[in-house]
C-alpha atoms as a PDB file:
ATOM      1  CA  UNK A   1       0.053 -11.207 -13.694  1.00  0.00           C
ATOM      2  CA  UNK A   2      -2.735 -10.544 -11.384  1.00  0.00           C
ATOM      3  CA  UNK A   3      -3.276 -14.053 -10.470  1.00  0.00           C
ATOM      4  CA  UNK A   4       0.336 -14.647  -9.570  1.00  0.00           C
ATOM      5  CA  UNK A   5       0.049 -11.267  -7.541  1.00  0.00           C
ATOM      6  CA  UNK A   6      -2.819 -12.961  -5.708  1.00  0.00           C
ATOM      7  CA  UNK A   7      -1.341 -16.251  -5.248  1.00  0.00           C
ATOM      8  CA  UNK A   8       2.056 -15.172  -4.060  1.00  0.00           C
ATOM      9  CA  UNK A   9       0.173 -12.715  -1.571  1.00  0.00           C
ATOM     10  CA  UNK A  10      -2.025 -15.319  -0.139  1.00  0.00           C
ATOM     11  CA  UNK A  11       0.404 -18.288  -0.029  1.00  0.00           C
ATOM     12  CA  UNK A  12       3.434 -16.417   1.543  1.00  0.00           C
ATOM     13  CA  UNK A  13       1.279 -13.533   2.976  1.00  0.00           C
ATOM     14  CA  UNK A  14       3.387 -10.143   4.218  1.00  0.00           C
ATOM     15  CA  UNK A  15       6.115 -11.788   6.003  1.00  0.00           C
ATOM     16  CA  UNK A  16       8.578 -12.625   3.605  1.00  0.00           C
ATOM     17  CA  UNK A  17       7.645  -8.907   1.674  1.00  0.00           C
ATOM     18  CA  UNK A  18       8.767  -7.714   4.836  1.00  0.00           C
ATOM     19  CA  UNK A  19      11.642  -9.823   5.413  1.00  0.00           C
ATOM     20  CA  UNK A  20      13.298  -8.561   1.886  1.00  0.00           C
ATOM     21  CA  UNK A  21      12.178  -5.057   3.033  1.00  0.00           C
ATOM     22  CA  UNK A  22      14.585  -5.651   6.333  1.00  0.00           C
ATOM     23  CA  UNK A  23      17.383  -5.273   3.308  1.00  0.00           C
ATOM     24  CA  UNK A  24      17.006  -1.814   3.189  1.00  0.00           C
ATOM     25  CA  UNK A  25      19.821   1.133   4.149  1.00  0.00           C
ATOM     26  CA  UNK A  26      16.840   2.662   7.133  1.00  0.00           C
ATOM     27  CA  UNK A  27      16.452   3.055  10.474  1.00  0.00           C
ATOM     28  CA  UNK A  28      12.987   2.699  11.870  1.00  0.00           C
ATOM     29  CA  UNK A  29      11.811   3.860  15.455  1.00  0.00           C
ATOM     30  CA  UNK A  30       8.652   3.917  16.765  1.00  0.00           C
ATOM     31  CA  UNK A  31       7.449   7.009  18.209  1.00  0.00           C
ATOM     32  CA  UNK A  32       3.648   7.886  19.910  1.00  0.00           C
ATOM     33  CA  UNK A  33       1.026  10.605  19.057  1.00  0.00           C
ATOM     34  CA  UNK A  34      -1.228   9.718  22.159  1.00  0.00           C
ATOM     35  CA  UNK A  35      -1.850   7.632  25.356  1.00  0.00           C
ATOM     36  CA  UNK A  36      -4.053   5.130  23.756  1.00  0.00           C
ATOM     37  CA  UNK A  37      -1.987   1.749  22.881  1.00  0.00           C
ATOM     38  CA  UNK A  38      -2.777   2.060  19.272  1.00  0.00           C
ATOM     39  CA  UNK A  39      -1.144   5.498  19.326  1.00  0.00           C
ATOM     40  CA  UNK A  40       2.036   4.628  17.822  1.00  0.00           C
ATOM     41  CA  UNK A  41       3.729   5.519  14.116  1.00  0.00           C
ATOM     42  CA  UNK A  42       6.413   3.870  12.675  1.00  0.00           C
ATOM     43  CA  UNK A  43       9.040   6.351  11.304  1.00  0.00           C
ATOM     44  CA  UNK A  44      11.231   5.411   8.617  1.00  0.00           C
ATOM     45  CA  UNK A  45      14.354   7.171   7.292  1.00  0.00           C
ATOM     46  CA  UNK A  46      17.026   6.120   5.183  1.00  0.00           C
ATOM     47  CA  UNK A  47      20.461   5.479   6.607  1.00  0.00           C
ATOM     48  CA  UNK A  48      23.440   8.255   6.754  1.00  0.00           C
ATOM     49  CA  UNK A  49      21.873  11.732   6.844  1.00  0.00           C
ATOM     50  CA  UNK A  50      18.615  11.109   9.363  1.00  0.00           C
ATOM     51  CA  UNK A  51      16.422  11.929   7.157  1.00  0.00           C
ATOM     52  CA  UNK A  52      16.631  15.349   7.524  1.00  0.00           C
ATOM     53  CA  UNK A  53      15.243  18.085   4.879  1.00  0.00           C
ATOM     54  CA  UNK A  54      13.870  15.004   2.967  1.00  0.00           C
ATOM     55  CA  UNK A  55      10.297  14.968   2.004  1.00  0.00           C
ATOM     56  CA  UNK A  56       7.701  12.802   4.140  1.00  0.00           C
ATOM     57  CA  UNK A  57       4.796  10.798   3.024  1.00  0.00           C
ATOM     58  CA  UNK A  58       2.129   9.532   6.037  1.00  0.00           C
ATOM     59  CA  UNK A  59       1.034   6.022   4.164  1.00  0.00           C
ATOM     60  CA  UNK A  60      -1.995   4.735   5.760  1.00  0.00           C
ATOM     61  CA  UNK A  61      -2.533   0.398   5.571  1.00  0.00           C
ATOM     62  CA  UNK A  62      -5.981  -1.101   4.124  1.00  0.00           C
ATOM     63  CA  UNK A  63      -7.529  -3.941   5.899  1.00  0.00           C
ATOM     64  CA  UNK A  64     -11.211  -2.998   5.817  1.00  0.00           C
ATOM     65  CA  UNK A  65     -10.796  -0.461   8.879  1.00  0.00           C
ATOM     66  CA  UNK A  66     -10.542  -3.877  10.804  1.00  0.00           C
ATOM     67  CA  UNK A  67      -7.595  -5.815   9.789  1.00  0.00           C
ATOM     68  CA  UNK A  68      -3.646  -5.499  10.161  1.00  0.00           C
ATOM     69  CA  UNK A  69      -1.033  -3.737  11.996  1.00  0.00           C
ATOM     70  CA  UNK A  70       1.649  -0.889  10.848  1.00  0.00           C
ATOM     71  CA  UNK A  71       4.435  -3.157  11.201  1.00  0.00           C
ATOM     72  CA  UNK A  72       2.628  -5.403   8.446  1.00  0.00           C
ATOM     73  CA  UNK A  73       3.926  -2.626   5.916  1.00  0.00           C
ATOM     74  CA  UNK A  74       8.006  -2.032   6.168  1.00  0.00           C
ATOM     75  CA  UNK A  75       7.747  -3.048   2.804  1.00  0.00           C
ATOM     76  CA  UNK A  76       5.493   0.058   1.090  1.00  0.00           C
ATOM     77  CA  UNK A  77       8.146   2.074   3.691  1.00  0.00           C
ATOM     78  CA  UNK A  78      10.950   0.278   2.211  1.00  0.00           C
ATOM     79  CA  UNK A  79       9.779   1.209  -1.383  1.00  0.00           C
ATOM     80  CA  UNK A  80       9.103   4.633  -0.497  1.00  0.00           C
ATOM     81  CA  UNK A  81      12.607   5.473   1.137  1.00  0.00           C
ATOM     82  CA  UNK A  82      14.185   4.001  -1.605  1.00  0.00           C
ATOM     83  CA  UNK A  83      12.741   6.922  -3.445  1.00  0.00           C
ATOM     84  CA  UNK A  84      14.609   9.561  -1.113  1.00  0.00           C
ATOM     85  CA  UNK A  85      11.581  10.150   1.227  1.00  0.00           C
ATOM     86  CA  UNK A  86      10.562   9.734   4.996  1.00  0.00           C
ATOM     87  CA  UNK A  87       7.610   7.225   5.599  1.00  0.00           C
ATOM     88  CA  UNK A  88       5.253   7.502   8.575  1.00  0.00           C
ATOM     89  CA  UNK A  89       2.688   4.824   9.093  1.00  0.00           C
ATOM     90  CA  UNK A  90       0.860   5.163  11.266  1.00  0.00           C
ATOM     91  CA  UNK A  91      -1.276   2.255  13.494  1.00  0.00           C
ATOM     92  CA  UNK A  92      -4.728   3.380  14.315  1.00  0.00           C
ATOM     93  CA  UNK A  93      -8.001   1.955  16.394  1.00  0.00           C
ATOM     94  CA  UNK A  94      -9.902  -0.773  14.290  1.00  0.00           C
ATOM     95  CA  UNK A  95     -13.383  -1.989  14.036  1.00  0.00           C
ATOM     96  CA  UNK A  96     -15.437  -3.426  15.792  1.00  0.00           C
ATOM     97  CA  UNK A  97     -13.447  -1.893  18.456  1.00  0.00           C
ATOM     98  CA  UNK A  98     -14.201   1.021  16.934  1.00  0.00           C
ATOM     99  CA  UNK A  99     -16.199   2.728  14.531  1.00  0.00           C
ATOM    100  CA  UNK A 100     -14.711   5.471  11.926  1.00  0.00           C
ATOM    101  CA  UNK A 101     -15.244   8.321  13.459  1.00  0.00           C
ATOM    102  CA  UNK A 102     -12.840   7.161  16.089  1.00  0.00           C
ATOM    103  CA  UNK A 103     -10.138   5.749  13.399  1.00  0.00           C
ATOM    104  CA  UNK A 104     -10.418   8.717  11.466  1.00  0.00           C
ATOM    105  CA  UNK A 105      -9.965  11.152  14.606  1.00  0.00           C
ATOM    106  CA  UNK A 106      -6.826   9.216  15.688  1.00  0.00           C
ATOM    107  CA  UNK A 107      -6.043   8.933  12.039  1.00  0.00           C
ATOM    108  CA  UNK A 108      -6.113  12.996  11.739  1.00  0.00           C
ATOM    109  CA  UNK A 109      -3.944  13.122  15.002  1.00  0.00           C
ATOM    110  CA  UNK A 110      -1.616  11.225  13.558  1.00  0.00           C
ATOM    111  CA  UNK A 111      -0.803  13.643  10.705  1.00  0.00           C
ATOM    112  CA  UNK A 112      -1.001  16.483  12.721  1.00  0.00           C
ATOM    113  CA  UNK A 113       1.358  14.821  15.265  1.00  0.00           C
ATOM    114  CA  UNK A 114       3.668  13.968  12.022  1.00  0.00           C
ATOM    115  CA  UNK A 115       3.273  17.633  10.232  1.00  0.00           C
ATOM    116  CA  UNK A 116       4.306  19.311  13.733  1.00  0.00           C
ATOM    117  CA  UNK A 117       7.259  16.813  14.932  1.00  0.00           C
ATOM    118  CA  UNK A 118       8.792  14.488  12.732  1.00  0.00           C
ATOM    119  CA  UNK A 119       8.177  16.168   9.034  1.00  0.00           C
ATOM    120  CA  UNK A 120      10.841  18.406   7.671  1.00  0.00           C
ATOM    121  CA  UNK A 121       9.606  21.777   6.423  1.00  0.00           C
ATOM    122  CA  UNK A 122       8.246  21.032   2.541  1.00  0.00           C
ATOM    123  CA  UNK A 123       6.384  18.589   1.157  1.00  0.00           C
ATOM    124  CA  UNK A 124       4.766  16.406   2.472  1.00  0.00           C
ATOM    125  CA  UNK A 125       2.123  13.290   0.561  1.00  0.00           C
ATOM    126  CA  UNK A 126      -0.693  11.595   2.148  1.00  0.00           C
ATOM    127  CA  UNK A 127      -0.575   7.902   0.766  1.00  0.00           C
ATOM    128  CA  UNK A 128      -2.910   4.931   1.377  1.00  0.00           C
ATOM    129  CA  UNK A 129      -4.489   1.890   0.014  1.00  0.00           C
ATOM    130  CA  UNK A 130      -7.697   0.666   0.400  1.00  0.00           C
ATOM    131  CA  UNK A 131      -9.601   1.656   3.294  1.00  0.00           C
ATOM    132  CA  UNK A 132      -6.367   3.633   3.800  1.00  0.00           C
ATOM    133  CA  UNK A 133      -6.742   5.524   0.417  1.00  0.00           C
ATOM    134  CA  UNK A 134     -10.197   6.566   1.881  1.00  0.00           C
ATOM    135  CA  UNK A 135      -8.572   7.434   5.404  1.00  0.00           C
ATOM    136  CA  UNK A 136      -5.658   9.813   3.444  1.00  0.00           C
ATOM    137  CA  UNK A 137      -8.765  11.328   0.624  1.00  0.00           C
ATOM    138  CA  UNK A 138     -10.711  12.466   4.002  1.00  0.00           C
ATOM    139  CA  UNK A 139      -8.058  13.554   5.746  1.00  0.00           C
ATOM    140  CA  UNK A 140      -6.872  15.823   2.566  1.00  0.00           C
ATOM    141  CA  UNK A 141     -10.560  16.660   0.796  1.00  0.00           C
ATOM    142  CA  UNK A 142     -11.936  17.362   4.803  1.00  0.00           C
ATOM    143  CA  UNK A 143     -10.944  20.777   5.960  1.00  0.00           C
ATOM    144  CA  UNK A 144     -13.032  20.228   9.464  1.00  0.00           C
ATOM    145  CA  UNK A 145     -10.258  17.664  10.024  1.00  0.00           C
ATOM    146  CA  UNK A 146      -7.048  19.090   9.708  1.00  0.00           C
ATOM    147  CA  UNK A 147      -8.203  22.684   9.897  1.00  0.00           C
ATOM    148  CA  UNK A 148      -5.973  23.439   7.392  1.00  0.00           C
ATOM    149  CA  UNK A 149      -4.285  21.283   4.482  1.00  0.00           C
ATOM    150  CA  UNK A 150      -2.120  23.381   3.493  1.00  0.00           C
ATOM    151  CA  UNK A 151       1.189  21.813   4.738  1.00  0.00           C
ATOM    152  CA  UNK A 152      -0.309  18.802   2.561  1.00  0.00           C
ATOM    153  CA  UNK A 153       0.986  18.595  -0.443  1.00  0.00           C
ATOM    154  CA  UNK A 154      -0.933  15.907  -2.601  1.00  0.00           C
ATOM    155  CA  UNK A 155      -2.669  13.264  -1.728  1.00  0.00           C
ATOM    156  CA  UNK A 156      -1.869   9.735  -3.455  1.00  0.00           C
ATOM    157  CA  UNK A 157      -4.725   7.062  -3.675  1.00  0.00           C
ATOM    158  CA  UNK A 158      -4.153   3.277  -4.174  1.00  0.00           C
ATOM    159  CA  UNK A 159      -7.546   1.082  -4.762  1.00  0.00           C
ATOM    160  CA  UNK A 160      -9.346   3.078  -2.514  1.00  0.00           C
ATOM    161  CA  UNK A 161     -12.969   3.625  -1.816  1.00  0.00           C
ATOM    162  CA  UNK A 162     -14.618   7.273  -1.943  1.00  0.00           C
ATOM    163  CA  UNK A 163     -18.257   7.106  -3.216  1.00  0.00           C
ATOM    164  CA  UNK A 164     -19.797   3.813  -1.554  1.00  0.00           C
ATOM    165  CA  UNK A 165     -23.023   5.074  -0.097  1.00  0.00           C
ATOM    166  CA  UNK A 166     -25.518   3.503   0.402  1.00  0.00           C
ATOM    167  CA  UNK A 167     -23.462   0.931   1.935  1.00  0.00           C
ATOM    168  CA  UNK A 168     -23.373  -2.766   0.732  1.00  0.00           C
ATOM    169  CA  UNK A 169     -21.744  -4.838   3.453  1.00  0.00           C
ATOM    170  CA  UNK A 170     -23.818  -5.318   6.460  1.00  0.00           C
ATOM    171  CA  UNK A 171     -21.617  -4.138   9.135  1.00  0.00           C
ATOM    172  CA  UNK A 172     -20.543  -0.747   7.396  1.00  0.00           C
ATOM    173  CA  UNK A 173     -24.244   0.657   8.449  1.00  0.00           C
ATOM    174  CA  UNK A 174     -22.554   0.155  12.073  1.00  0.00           C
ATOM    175  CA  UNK A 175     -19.151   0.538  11.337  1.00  0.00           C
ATOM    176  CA  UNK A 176     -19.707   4.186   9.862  1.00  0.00           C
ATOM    177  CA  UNK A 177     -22.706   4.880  12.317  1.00  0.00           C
ATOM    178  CA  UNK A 178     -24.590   6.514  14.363  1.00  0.00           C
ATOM    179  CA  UNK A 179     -26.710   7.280  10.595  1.00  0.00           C
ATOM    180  CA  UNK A 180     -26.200  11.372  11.181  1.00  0.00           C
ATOM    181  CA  UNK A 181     -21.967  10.629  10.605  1.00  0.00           C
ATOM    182  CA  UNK A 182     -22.929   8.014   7.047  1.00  0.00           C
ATOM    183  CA  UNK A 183     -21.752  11.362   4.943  1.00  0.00           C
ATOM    184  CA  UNK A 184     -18.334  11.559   6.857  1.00  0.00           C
ATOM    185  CA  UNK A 185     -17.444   8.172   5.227  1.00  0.00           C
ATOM    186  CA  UNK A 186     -17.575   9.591   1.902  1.00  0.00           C
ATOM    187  CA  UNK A 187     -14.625  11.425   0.781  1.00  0.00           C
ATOM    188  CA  UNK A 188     -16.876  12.485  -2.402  1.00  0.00           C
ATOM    189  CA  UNK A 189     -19.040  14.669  -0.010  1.00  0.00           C
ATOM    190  CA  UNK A 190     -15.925  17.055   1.103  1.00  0.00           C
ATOM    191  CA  UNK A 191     -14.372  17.703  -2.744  1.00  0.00           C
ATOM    192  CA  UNK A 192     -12.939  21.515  -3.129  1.00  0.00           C
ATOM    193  CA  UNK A 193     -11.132  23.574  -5.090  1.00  0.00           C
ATOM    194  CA  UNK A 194      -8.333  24.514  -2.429  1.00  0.00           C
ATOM    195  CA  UNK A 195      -7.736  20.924  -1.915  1.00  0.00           C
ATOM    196  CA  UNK A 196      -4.270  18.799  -2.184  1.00  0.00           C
ATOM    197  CA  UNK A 197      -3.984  17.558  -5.558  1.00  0.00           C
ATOM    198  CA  UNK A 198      -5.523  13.696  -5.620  1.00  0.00           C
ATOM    199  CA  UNK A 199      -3.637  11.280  -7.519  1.00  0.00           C
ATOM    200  CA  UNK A 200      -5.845   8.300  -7.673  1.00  0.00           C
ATOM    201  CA  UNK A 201      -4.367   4.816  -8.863  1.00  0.00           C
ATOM    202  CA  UNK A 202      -6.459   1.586  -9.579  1.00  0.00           C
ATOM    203  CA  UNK A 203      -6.083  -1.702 -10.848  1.00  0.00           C
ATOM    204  CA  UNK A 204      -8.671  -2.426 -14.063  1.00  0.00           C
ATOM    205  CA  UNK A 205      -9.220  -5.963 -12.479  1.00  0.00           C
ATOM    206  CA  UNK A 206     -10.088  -4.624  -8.936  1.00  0.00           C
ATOM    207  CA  UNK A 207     -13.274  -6.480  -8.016  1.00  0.00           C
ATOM    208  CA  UNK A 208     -13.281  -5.940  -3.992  1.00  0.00           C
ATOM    209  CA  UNK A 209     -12.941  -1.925  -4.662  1.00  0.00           C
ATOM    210  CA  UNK A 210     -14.321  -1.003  -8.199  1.00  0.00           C
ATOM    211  CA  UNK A 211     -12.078   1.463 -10.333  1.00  0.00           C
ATOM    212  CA  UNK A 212     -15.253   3.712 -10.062  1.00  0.00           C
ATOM    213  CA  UNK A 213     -14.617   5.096  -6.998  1.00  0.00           C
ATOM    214  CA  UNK A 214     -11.417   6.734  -8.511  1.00  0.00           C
ATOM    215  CA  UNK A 215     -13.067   7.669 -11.482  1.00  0.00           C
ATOM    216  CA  UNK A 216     -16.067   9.314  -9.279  1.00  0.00           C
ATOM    217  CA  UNK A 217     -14.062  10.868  -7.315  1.00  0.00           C
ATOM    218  CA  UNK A 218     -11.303  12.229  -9.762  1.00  0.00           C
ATOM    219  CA  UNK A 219     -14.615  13.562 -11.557  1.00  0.00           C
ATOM    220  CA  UNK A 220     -16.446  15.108  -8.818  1.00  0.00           C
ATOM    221  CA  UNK A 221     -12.952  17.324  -7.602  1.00  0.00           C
ATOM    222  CA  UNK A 222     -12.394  18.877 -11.184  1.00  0.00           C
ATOM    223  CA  UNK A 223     -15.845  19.600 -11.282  1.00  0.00           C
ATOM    224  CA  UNK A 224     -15.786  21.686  -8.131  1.00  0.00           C
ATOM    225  CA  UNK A 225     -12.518  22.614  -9.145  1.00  0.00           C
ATOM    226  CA  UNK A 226      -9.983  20.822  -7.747  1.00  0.00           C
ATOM    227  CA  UNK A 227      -6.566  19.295  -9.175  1.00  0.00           C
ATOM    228  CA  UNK A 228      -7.229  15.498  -9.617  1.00  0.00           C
ATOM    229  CA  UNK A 229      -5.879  12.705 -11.861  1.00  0.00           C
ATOM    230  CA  UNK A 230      -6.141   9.209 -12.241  1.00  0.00           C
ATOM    231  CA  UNK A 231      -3.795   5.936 -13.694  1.00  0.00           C
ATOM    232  CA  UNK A 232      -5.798   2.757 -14.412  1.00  0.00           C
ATOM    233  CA  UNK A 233      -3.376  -0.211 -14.302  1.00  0.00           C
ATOM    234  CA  UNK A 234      -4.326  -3.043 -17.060  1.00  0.00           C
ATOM    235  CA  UNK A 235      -4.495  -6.932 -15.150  1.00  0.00           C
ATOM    236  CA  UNK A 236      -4.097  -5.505 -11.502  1.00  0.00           C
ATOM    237  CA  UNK A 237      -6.187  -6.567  -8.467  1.00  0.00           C
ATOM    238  CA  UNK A 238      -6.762  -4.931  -5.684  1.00  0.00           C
ATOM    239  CA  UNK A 239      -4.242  -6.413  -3.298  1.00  0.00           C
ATOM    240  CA  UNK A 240      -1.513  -5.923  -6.535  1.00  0.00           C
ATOM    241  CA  UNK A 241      -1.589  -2.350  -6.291  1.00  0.00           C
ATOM    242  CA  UNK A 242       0.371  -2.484  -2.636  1.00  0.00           C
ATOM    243  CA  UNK A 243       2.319  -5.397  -3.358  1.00  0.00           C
ATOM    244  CA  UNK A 244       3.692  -3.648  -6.255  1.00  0.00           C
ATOM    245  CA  UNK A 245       5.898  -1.537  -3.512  1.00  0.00           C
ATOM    246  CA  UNK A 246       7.651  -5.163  -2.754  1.00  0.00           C
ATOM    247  CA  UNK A 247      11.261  -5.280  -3.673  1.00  0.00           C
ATOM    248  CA  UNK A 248      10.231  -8.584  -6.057  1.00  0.00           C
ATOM    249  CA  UNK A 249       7.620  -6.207  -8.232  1.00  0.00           C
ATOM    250  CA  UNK A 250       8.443  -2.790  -7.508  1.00  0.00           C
ATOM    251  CA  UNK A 251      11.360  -2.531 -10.242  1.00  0.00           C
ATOM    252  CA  UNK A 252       9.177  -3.836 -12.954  1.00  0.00           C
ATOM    253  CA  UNK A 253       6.071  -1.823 -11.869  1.00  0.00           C
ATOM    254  CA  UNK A 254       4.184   1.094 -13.735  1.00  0.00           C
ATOM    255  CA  UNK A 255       2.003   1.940 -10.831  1.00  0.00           C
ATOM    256  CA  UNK A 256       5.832   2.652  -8.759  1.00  0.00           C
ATOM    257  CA  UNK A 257       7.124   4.299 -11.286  1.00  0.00           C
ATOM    258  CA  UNK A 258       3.835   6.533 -11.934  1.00  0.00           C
ATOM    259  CA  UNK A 259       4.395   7.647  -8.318  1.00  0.00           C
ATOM    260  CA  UNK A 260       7.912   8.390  -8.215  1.00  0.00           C
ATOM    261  CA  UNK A 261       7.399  10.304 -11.392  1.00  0.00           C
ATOM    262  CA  UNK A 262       4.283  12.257  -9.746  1.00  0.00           C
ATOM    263  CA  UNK A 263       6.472  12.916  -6.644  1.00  0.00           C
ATOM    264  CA  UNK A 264       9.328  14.316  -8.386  1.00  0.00           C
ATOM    265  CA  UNK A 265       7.109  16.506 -10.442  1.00  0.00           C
ATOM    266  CA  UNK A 266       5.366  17.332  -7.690  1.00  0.00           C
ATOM    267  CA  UNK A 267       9.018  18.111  -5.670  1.00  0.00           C
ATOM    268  CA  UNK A 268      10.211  20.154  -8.637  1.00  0.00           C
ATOM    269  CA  UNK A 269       7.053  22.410  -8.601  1.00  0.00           C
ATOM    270  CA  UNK A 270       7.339  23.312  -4.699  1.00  0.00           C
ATOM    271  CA  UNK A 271      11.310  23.759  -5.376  1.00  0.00           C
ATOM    272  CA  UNK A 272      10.298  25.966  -8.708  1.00  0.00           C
ATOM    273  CA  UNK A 273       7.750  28.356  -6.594  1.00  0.00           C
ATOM    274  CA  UNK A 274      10.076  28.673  -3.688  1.00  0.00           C
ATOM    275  CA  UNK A 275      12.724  29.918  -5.692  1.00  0.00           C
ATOM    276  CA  UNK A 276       9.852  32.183  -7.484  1.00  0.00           C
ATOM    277  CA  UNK A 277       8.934  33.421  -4.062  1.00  0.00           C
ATOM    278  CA  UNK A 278      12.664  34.493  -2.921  1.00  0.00           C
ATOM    279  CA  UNK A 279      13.262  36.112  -6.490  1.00  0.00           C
END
């Protein structure tokens, strides 16, 4: 199954994913958190009630902090409303333009811009894959970013990297630079027991983002404390894990139904100690 993943993902590429995705009962504006052109987020929510009082996930796109644009992924959005949920994705600066410190800042601004104007009051997931995944683990494991998390509900991981110091591709020593910010690339280093839960997916046959770095990470936040888990997906790559949200795989799919099932669980618990609270 993996190789077909590959194949059809390589061959036909994101635009017909997409063009199913343009199927789907939602409305999507674009809306900006900043003056810089790349300061834009794509809101998505589903058709007839404006998405009001649903919950929101902010799903952040891989690409190697260098590659794609937010409108590549109406398809992950298209997924996600389908599961009664507002999307945000937000586009971001990319490399060699910039270096992570500057994604991750306008990354962070992002969320903040979605927590304080678009999301409705309760929960709300950090998503991403790949470099993404590592983008949303900072962003929730970080507490110098946000300042606080606690409007973060969990955080949801897709083949992402969180323990891959010392680097091993040539340009990530400049990408993640000047040396004195290498620990800020490692979502390992900022692990807590206050954090959002992590729920970190990864395909068994992942080969450009080893199914360590879940496994180190999930590790390292229940040692210090933290709520973590962790679903290993038998014959998945690392580019299968996000098409899996395409409207072709996404019925058939463990790793989607994993997440709606951790979502709802997670949706019944914040319902559960509201109620607790006004009792």
């Amino acid at each position: 199954m993996s190789a077909v993943f590959t194949s059809l993902y390589q061959s036909l590429g994101l635009g017909l994913l997409n063009s199913l995705a343009k199927l789907g009962p939602y409305s999507r504006r674009e809306v900006s958190y900043g003056s810089a052109p790349t300061a834009r987020i794509d809101w998505y929510v589903r058709d007839g009630h404006g998405g009001k009082g649903a919950p929101t996930v902010i799903f952040f796109y891989g690409g190697n902090w260098r590659s794609y644009k937010k409108r590549d992924y109406s398809f992950v959005a298209d997924t996600l409303v389908s599961m009664g949920l507002n999307v945000a994705v937000p586009e971001f600066p990319k490399y060699p333009n910039a270096r992570f410190e500057e994604i991750l800042s306008d990354s962070v601004s992002a969320t903040r811009y979605v927590l304080d104007h678009l999301a409705a009051p309760g929960p709300v997931f950090l998503m991403g894959h790949s470099s993404g995944a590592q983008i949303a683990a900072s962003i929730a494991l970080n507490e110098s970013l946000l300042g606080d998390t606690k409007d973060i509900s969990a955080m949801v991981g897709l083949s992402g990297p969180y323990d891959f110091f010392p680097f091993t591709e040539d340009d990530h020593w400049d990408l993640f630079g000047p040396e004195a910010l290498y620990p800020l690339s490692q979502p390992v280093n900022f692990v807590r027991p206050n954090a959002p839960e992590l729920y970190l997916l990864h395909g068994a046959e992942d080969t450009r983002v080893r199914r360590g770095h879940s496994k180190s990470l999930m590790e390292k936040q229940q040692a210090a404390g933290g709520k973590a888990s962790r679903e290993v997906y038998e014959g998945m790559g690392h580019g299968d894990a996000v098409i899996s949200f395409s409207r072709i795989h996404r019925r058939n799919s463990p790793l989607i139904r994993d997440i709606q099932t951790f979502i709802s669980t997670q949706l019944e618990q914040h319902l559960e100690h509201h109620s607790q609270k006004e009792d």
